[in-house]
C-alpha atoms as a PDB file:
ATOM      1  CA  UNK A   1     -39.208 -22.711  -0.395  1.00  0.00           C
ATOM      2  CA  UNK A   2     -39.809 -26.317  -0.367  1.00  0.00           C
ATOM      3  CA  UNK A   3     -37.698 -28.033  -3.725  1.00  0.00           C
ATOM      4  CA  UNK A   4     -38.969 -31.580  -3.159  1.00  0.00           C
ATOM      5  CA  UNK A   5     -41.398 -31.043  -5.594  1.00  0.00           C
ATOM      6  CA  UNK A   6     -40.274 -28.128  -7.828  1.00  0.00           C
ATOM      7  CA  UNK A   7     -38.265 -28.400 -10.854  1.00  0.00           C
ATOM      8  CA  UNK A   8     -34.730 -26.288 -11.173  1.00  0.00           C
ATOM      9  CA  UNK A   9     -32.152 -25.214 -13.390  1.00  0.00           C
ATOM     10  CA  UNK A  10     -28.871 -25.637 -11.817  1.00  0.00           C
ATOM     11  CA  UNK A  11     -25.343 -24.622 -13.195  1.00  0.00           C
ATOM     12  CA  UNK A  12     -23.025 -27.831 -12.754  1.00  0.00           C
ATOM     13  CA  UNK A  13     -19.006 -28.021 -12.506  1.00  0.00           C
ATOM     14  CA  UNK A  14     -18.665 -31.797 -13.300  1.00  0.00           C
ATOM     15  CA  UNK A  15     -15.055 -33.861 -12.241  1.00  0.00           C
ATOM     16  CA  UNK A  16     -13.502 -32.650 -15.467  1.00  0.00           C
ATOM     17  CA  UNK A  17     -14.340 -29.240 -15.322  1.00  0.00           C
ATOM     18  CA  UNK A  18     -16.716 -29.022 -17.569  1.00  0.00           C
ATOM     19  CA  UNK A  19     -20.214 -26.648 -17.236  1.00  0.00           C
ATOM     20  CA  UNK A  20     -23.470 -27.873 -17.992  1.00  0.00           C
ATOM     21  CA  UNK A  21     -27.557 -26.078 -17.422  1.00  0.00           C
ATOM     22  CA  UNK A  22     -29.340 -28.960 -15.803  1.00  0.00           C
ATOM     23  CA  UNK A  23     -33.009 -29.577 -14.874  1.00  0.00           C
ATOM     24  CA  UNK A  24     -33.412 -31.611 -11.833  1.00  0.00           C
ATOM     25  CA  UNK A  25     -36.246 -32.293  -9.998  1.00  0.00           C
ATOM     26  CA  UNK A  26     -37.342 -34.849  -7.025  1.00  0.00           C
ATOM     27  CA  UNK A  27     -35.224 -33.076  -4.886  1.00  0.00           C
ATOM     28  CA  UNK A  28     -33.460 -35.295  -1.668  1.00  0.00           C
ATOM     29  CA  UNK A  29     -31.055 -33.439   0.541  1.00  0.00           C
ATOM     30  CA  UNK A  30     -28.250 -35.458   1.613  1.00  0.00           C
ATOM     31  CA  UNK A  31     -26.431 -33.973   4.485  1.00  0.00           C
ATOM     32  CA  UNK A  32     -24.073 -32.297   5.034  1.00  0.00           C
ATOM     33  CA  UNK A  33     -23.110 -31.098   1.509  1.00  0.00           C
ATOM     34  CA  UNK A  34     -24.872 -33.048  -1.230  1.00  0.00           C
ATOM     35  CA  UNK A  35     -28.627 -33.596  -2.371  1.00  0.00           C
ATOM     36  CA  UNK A  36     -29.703 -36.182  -4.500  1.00  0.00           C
ATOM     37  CA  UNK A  37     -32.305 -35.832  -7.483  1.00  0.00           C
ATOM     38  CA  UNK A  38     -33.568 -36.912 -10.637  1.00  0.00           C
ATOM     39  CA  UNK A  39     -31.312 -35.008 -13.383  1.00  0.00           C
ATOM     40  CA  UNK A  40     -33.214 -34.340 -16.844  1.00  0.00           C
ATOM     41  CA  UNK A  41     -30.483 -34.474 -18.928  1.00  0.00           C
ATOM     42  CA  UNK A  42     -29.142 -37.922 -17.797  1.00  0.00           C
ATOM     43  CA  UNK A  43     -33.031 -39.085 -17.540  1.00  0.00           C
ATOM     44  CA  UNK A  44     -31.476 -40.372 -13.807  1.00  0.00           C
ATOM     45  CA  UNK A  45     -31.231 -40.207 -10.499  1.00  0.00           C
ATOM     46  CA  UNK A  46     -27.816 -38.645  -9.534  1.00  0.00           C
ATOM     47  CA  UNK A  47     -26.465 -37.197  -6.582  1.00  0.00           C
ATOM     48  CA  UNK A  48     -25.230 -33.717  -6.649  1.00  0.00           C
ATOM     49  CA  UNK A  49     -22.108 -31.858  -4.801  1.00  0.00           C
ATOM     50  CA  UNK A  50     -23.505 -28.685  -3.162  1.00  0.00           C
ATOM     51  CA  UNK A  51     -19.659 -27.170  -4.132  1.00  0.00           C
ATOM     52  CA  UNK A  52     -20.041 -27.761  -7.514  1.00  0.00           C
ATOM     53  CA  UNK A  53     -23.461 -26.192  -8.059  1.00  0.00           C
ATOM     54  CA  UNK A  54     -22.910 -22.973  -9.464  1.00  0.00           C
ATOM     55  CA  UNK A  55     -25.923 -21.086  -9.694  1.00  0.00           C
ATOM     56  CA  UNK A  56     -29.913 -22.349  -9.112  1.00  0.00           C
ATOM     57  CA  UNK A  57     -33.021 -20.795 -10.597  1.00  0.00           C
ATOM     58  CA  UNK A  58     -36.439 -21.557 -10.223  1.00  0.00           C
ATOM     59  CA  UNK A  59     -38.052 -22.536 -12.795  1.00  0.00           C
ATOM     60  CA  UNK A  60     -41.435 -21.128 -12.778  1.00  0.00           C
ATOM     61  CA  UNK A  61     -40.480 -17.994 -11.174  1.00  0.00           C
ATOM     62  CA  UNK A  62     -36.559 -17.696 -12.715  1.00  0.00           C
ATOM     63  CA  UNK A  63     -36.280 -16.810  -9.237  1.00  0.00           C
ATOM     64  CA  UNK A  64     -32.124 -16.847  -8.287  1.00  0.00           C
ATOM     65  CA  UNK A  65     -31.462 -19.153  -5.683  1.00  0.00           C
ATOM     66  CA  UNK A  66     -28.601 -17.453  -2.972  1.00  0.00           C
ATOM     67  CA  UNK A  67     -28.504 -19.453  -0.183  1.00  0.00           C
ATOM     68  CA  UNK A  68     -28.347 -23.131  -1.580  1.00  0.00           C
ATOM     69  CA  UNK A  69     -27.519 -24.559   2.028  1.00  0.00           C
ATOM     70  CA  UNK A  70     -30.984 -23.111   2.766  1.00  0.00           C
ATOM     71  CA  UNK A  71     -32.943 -23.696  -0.182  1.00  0.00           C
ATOM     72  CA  UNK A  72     -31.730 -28.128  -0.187  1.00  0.00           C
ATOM     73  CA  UNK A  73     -32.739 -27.679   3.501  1.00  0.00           C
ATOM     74  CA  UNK A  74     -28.611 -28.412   4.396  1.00  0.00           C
ATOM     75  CA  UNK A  75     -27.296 -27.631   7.999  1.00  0.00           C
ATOM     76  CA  UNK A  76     -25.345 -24.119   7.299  1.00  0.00           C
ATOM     77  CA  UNK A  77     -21.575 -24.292   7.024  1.00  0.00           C
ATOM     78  CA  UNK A  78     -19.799 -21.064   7.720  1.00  0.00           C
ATOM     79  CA  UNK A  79     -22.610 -18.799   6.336  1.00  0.00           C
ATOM     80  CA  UNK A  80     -24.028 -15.665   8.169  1.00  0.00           C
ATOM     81  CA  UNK A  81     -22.201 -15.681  11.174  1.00  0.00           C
ATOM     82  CA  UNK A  82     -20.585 -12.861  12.968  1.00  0.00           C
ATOM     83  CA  UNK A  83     -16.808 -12.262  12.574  1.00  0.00           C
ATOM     84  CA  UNK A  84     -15.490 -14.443  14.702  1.00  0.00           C
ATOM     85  CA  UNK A  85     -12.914 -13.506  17.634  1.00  0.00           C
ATOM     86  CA  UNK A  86      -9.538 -12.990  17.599  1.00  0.00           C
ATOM     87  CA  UNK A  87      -9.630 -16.185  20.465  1.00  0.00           C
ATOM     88  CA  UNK A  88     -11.746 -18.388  18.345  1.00  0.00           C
ATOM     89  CA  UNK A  89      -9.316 -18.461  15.314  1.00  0.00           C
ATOM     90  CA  UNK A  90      -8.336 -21.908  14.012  1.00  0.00           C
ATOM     91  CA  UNK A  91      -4.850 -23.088  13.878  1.00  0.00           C
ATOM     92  CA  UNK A  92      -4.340 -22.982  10.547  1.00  0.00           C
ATOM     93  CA  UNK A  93      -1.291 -24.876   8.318  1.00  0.00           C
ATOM     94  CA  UNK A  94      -0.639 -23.505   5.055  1.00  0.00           C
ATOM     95  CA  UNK A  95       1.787 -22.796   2.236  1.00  0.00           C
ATOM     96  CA  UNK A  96       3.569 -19.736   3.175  1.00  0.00           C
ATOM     97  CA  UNK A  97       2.242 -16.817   0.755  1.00  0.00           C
ATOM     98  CA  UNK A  98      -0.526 -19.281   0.156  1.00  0.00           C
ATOM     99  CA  UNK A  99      -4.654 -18.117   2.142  1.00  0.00           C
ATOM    100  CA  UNK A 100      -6.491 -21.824   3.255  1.00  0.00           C
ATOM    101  CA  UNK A 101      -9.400 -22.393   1.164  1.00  0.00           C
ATOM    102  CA  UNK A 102     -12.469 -24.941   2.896  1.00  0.00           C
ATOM    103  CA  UNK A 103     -12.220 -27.179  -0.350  1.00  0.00           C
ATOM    104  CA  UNK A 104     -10.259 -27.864  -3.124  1.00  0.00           C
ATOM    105  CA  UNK A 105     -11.264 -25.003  -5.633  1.00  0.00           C
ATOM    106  CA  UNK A 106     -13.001 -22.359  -3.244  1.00  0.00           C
ATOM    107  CA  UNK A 107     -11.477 -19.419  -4.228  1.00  0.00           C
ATOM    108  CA  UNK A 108     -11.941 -19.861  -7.991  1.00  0.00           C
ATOM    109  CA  UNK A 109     -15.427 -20.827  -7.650  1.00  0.00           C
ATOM    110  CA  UNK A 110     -16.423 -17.855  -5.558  1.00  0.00           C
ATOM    111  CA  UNK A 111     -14.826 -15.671  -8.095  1.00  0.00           C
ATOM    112  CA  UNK A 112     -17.367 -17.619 -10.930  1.00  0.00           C
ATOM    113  CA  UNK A 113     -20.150 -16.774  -8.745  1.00  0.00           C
ATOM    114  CA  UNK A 114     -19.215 -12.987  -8.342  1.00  0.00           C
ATOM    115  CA  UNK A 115     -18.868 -11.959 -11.344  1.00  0.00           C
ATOM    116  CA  UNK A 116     -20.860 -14.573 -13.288  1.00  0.00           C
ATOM    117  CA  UNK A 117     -23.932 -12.528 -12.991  1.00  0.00           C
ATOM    118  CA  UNK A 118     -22.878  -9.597 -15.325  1.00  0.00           C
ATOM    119  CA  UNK A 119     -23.083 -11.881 -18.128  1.00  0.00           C
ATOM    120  CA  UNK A 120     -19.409 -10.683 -20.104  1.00  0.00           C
ATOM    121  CA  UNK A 121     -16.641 -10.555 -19.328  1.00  0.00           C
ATOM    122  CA  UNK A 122     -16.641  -6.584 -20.579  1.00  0.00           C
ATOM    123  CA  UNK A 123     -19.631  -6.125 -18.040  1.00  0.00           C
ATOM    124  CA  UNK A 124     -17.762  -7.468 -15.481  1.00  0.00           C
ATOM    125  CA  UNK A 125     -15.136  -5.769 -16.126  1.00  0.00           C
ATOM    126  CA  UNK A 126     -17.406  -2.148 -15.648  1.00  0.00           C
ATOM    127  CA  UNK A 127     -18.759  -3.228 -12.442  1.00  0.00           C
ATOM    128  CA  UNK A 128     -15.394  -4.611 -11.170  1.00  0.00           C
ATOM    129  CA  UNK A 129     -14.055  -0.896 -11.753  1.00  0.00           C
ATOM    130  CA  UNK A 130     -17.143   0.517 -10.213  1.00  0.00           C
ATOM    131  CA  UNK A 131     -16.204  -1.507  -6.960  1.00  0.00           C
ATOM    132  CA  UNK A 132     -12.262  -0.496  -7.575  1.00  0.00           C
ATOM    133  CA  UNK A 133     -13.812   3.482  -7.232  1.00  0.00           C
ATOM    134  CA  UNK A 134     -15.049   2.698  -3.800  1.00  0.00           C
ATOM    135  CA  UNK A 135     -11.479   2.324  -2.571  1.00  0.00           C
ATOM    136  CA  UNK A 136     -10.147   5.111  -4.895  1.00  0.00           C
ATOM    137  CA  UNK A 137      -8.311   2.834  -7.359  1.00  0.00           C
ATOM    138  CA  UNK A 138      -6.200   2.229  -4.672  1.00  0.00           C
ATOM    139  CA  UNK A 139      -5.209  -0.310  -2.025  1.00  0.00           C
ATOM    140  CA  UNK A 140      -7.437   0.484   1.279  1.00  0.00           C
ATOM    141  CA  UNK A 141      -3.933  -0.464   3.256  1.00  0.00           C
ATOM    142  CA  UNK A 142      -0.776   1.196   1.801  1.00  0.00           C
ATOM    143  CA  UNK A 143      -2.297   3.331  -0.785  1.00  0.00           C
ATOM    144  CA  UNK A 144      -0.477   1.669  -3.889  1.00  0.00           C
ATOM    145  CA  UNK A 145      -2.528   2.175  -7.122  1.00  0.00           C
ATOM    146  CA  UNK A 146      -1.031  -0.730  -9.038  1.00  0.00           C
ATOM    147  CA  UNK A 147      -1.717  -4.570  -8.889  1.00  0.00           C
ATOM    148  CA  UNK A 148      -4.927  -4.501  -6.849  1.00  0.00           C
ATOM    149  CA  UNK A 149      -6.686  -7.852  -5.543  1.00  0.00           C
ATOM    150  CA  UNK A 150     -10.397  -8.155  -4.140  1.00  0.00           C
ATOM    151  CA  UNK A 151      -9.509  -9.814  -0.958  1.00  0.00           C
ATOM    152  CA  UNK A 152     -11.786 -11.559   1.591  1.00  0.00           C
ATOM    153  CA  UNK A 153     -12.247  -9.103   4.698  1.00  0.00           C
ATOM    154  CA  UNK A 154     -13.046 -11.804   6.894  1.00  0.00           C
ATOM    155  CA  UNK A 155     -11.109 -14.975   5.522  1.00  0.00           C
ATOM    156  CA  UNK A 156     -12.245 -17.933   4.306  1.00  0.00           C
ATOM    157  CA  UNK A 157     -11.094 -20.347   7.042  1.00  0.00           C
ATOM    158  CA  UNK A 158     -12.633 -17.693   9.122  1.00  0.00           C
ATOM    159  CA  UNK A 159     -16.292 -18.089   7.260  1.00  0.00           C
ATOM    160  CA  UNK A 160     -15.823 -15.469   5.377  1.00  0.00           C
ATOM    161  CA  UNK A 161     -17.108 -15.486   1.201  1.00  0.00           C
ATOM    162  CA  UNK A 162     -15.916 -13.791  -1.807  1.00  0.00           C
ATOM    163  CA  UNK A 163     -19.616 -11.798  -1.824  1.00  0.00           C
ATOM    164  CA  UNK A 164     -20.517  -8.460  -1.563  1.00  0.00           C
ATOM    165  CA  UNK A 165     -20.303  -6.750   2.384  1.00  0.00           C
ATOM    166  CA  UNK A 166     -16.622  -8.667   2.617  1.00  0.00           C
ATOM    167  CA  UNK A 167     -14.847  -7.747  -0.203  1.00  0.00           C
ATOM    168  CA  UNK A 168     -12.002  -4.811   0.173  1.00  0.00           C
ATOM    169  CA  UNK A 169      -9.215  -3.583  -2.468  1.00  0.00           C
ATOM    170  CA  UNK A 170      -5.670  -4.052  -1.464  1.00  0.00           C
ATOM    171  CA  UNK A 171      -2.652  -4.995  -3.231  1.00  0.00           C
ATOM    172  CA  UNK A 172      -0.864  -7.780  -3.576  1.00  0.00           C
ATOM    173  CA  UNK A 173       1.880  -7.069  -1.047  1.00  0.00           C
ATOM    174  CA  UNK A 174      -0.802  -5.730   1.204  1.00  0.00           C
ATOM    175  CA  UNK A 175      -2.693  -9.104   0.276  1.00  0.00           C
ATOM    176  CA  UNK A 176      -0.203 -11.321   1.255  1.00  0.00           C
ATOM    177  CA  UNK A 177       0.501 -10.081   4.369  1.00  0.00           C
ATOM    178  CA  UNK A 178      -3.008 -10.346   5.254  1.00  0.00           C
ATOM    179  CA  UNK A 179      -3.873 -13.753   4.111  1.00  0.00           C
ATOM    180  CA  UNK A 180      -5.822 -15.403   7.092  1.00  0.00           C
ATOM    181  CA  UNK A 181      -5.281 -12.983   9.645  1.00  0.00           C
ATOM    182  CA  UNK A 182      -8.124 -11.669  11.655  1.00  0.00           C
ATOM    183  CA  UNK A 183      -9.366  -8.318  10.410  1.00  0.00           C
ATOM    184  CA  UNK A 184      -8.296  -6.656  13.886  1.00  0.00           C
ATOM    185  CA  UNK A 185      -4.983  -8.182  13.551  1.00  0.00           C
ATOM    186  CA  UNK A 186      -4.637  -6.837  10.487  1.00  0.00           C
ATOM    187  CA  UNK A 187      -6.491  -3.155  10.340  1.00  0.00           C
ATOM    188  CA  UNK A 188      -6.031  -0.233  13.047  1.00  0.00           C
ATOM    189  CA  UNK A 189      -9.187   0.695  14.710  1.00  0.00           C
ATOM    190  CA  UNK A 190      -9.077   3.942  12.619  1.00  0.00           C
ATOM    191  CA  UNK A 191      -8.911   1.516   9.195  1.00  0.00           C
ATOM    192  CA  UNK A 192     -11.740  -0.581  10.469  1.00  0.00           C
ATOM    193  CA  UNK A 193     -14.057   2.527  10.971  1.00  0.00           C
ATOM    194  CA  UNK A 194     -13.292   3.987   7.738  1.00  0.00           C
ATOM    195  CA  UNK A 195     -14.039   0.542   5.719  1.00  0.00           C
ATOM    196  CA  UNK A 196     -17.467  -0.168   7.612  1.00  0.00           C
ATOM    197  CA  UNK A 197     -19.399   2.298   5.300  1.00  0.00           C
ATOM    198  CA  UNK A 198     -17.551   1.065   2.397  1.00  0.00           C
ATOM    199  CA  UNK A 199     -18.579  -2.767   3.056  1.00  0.00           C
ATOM    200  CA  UNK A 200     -22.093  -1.468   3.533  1.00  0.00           C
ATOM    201  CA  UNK A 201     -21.937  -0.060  -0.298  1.00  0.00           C
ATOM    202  CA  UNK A 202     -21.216  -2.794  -2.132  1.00  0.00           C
ATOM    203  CA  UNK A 203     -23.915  -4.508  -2.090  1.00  0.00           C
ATOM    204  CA  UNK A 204     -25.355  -1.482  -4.555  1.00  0.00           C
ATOM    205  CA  UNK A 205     -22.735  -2.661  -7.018  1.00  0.00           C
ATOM    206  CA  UNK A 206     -23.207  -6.435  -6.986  1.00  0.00           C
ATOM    207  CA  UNK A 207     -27.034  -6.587  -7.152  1.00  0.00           C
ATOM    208  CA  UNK A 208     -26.791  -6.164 -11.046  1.00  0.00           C
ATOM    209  CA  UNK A 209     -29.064  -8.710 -12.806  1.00  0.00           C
ATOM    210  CA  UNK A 210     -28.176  -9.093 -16.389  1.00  0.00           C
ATOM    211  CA  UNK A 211     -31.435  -8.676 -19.468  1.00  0.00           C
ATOM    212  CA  UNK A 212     -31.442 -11.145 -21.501  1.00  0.00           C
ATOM    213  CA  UNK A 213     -34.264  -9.416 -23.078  1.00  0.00           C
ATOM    214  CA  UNK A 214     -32.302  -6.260 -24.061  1.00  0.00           C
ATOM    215  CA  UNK A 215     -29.335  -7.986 -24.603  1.00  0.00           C
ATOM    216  CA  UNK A 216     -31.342 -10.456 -27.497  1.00  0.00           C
ATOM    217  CA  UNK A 217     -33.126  -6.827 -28.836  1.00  0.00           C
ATOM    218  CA  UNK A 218     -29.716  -5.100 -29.196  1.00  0.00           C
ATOM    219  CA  UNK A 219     -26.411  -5.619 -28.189  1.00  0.00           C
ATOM    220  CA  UNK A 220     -25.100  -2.360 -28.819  1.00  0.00           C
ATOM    221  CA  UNK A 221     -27.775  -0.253 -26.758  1.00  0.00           C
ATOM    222  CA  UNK A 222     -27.711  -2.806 -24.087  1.00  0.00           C
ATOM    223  CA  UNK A 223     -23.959  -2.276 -23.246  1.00  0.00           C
ATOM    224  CA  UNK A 224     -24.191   1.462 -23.629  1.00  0.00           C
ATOM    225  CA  UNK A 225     -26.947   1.929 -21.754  1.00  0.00           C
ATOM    226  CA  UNK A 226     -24.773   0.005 -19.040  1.00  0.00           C
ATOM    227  CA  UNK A 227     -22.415   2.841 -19.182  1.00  0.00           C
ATOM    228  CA  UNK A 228     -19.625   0.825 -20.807  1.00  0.00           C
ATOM    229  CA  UNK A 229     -17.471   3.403 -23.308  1.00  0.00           C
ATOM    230  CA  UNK A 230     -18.712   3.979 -26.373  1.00  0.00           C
ATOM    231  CA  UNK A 231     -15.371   3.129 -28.128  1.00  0.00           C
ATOM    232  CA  UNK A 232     -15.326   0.255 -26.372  1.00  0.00           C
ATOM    233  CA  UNK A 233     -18.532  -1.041 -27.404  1.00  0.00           C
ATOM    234  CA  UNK A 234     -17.335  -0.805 -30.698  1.00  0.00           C
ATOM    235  CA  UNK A 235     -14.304  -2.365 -30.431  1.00  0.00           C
ATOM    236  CA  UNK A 236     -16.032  -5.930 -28.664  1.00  0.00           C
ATOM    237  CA  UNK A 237     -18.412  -5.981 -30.953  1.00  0.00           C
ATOM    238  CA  UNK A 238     -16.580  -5.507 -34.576  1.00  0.00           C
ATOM    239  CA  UNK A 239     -12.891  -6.255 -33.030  1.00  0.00           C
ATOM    240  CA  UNK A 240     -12.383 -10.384 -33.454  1.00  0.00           C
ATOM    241  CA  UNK A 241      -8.945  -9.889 -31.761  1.00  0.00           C
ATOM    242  CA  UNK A 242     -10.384  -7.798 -28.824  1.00  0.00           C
ATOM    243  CA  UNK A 243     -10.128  -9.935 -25.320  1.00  0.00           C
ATOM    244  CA  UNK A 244     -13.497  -9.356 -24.959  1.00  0.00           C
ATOM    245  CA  UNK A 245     -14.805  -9.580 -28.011  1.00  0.00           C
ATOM    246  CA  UNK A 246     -18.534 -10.706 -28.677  1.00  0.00           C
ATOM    247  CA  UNK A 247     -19.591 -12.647 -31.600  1.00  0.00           C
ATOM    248  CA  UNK A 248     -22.530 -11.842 -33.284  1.00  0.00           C
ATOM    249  CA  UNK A 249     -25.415 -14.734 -33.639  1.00  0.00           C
ATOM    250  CA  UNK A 250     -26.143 -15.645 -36.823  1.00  0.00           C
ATOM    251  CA  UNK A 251     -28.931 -14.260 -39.099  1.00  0.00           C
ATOM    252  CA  UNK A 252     -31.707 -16.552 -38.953  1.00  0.00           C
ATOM    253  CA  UNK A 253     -31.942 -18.220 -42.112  1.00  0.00           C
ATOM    254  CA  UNK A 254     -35.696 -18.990 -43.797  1.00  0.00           C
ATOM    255  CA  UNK A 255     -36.827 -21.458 -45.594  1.00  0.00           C
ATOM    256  CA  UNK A 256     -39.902 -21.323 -48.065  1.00  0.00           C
ATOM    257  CA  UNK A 257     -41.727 -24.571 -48.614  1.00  0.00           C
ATOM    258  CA  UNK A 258     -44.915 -24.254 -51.593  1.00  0.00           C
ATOM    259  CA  UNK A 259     -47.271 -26.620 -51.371  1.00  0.00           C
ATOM    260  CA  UNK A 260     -49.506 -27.772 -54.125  1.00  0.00           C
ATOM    261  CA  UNK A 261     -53.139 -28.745 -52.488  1.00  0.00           C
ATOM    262  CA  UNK A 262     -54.814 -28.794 -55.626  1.00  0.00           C
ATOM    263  CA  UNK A 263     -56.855 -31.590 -56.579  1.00  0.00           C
ATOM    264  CA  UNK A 264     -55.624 -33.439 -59.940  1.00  0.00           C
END
């Protein structure tokens, strides 16, 4: 789709940190990572880091953008390729204990863009042990049931993303000794075949799109009909001290103005 001339709502990670909605439109791609356009909310022309977009929807459509290299018309970096060989690995110098990220931040912004779709963090949490059952609540490695990660298959300096078709359950040890190793230097032949179908069903988990519609109607319903426990539900939604607790919005108030159109 062509942006030059469509208006968007992008999620923005600003210097500090801080999250904002933002409309932009007039829409300039400036290779290789950045795109320039005119931003709503500062009523000016700003320039935009691809990295710190976190999510783009279309505005007439409210149409998800995935592929933003693709939608601002950016040359790819590191995005559907094959896994590479073992040959064409990258020397790679790191903290020991410590996986390379491309950029500053990588690995905690994929992790926002996972799970930001499920809307709470008690959703999340549901679908997070939905993917957790695909490996058996256990690590796919050693077989350990306790401290489990959701590691990159194929590693970031490799390409690889934190997205759904990559992501397999191992524990931290397991995770560690992994970091940015190939996953043939890493898995037996056996392993490999028996995590190929696995890879493949993820993508059933992760293509959850949250209603805002339900969600606004009733809280309660929405959440159970999601399959989250029924105690549960109760406890987010009357517990203030639960970790996941959701506040409830405020009764709309009314106000009644009389007017006198009589004639004196």
């Amino acid at each position: 789709m062509k942006t030059e001339t469509m208006d968007l709502i992008i999620k923005y990670e600003d210097g500090e940190g801080n999250v904002t909605d933002r409309r932009i439109s007039e829409i300039v791609p400036e290779p290789p990572d950045a795109i320039s356009a005119f931003c709503h909310l500062r009523q000016e022309r700003r320039t935009f880091a691809i990295k710190r977009i976190l999510s783009v929807v279309y505005t007439d459509t409210n149409e998800k953008v995935e592929d933003l290299y693709e939608c601002f018309g950016l040359p790819l970096v590191n995005d559907k390729k094959e896994i590479p060989s073992r040959l064409e690995q990258p020397v790679i110098s790191r903290i020991p204990g410590h996986s390379s990220e491309a950029y500053k931040g990588q690995r905690n912004k994929e992790k926002r863009d996972l799970f930001n779709r499920f809307g709470h963090p008690v959703i999340a949490n549901l679908y997070k042990e939905r993917f957790f059952a695909l490996f058996e609540h256990q690590c796919f490695k050693c077989g350990a049931k306790d401290f489990l990660d959701i590691d990159h298959h194929v590693p970031m300096v490799l390409g690889g993303h934190l997205v759904p078709g990559n992501l397999v359950a191992l524990c931290k040890r397991c995770n560690n000794k992994k970091l940015d190793l190939h996953p043939e230097d890493f898995y037996s032949p056996e392993e490999l075949g028996r995590l190929e179908p696995i890879l493949k069903k993820q993508s059933q988990i992760f293509e959850f799109e949250f209603d805002w519609k339900c969600w606004k109607e009733d809280r309660k319903e929405y959440l159970l009909k999601l399959g989250i426990d029924p105690n549960l539900v109760n406890e987010v939604l009357n517990n203030p001290n639960h970790r996941y607790y959701i506040e409830q919005p405020s009764p709309m108030s009314s106000v009644t103005i009389n007017i006198d159109i009589s004639e004196e």
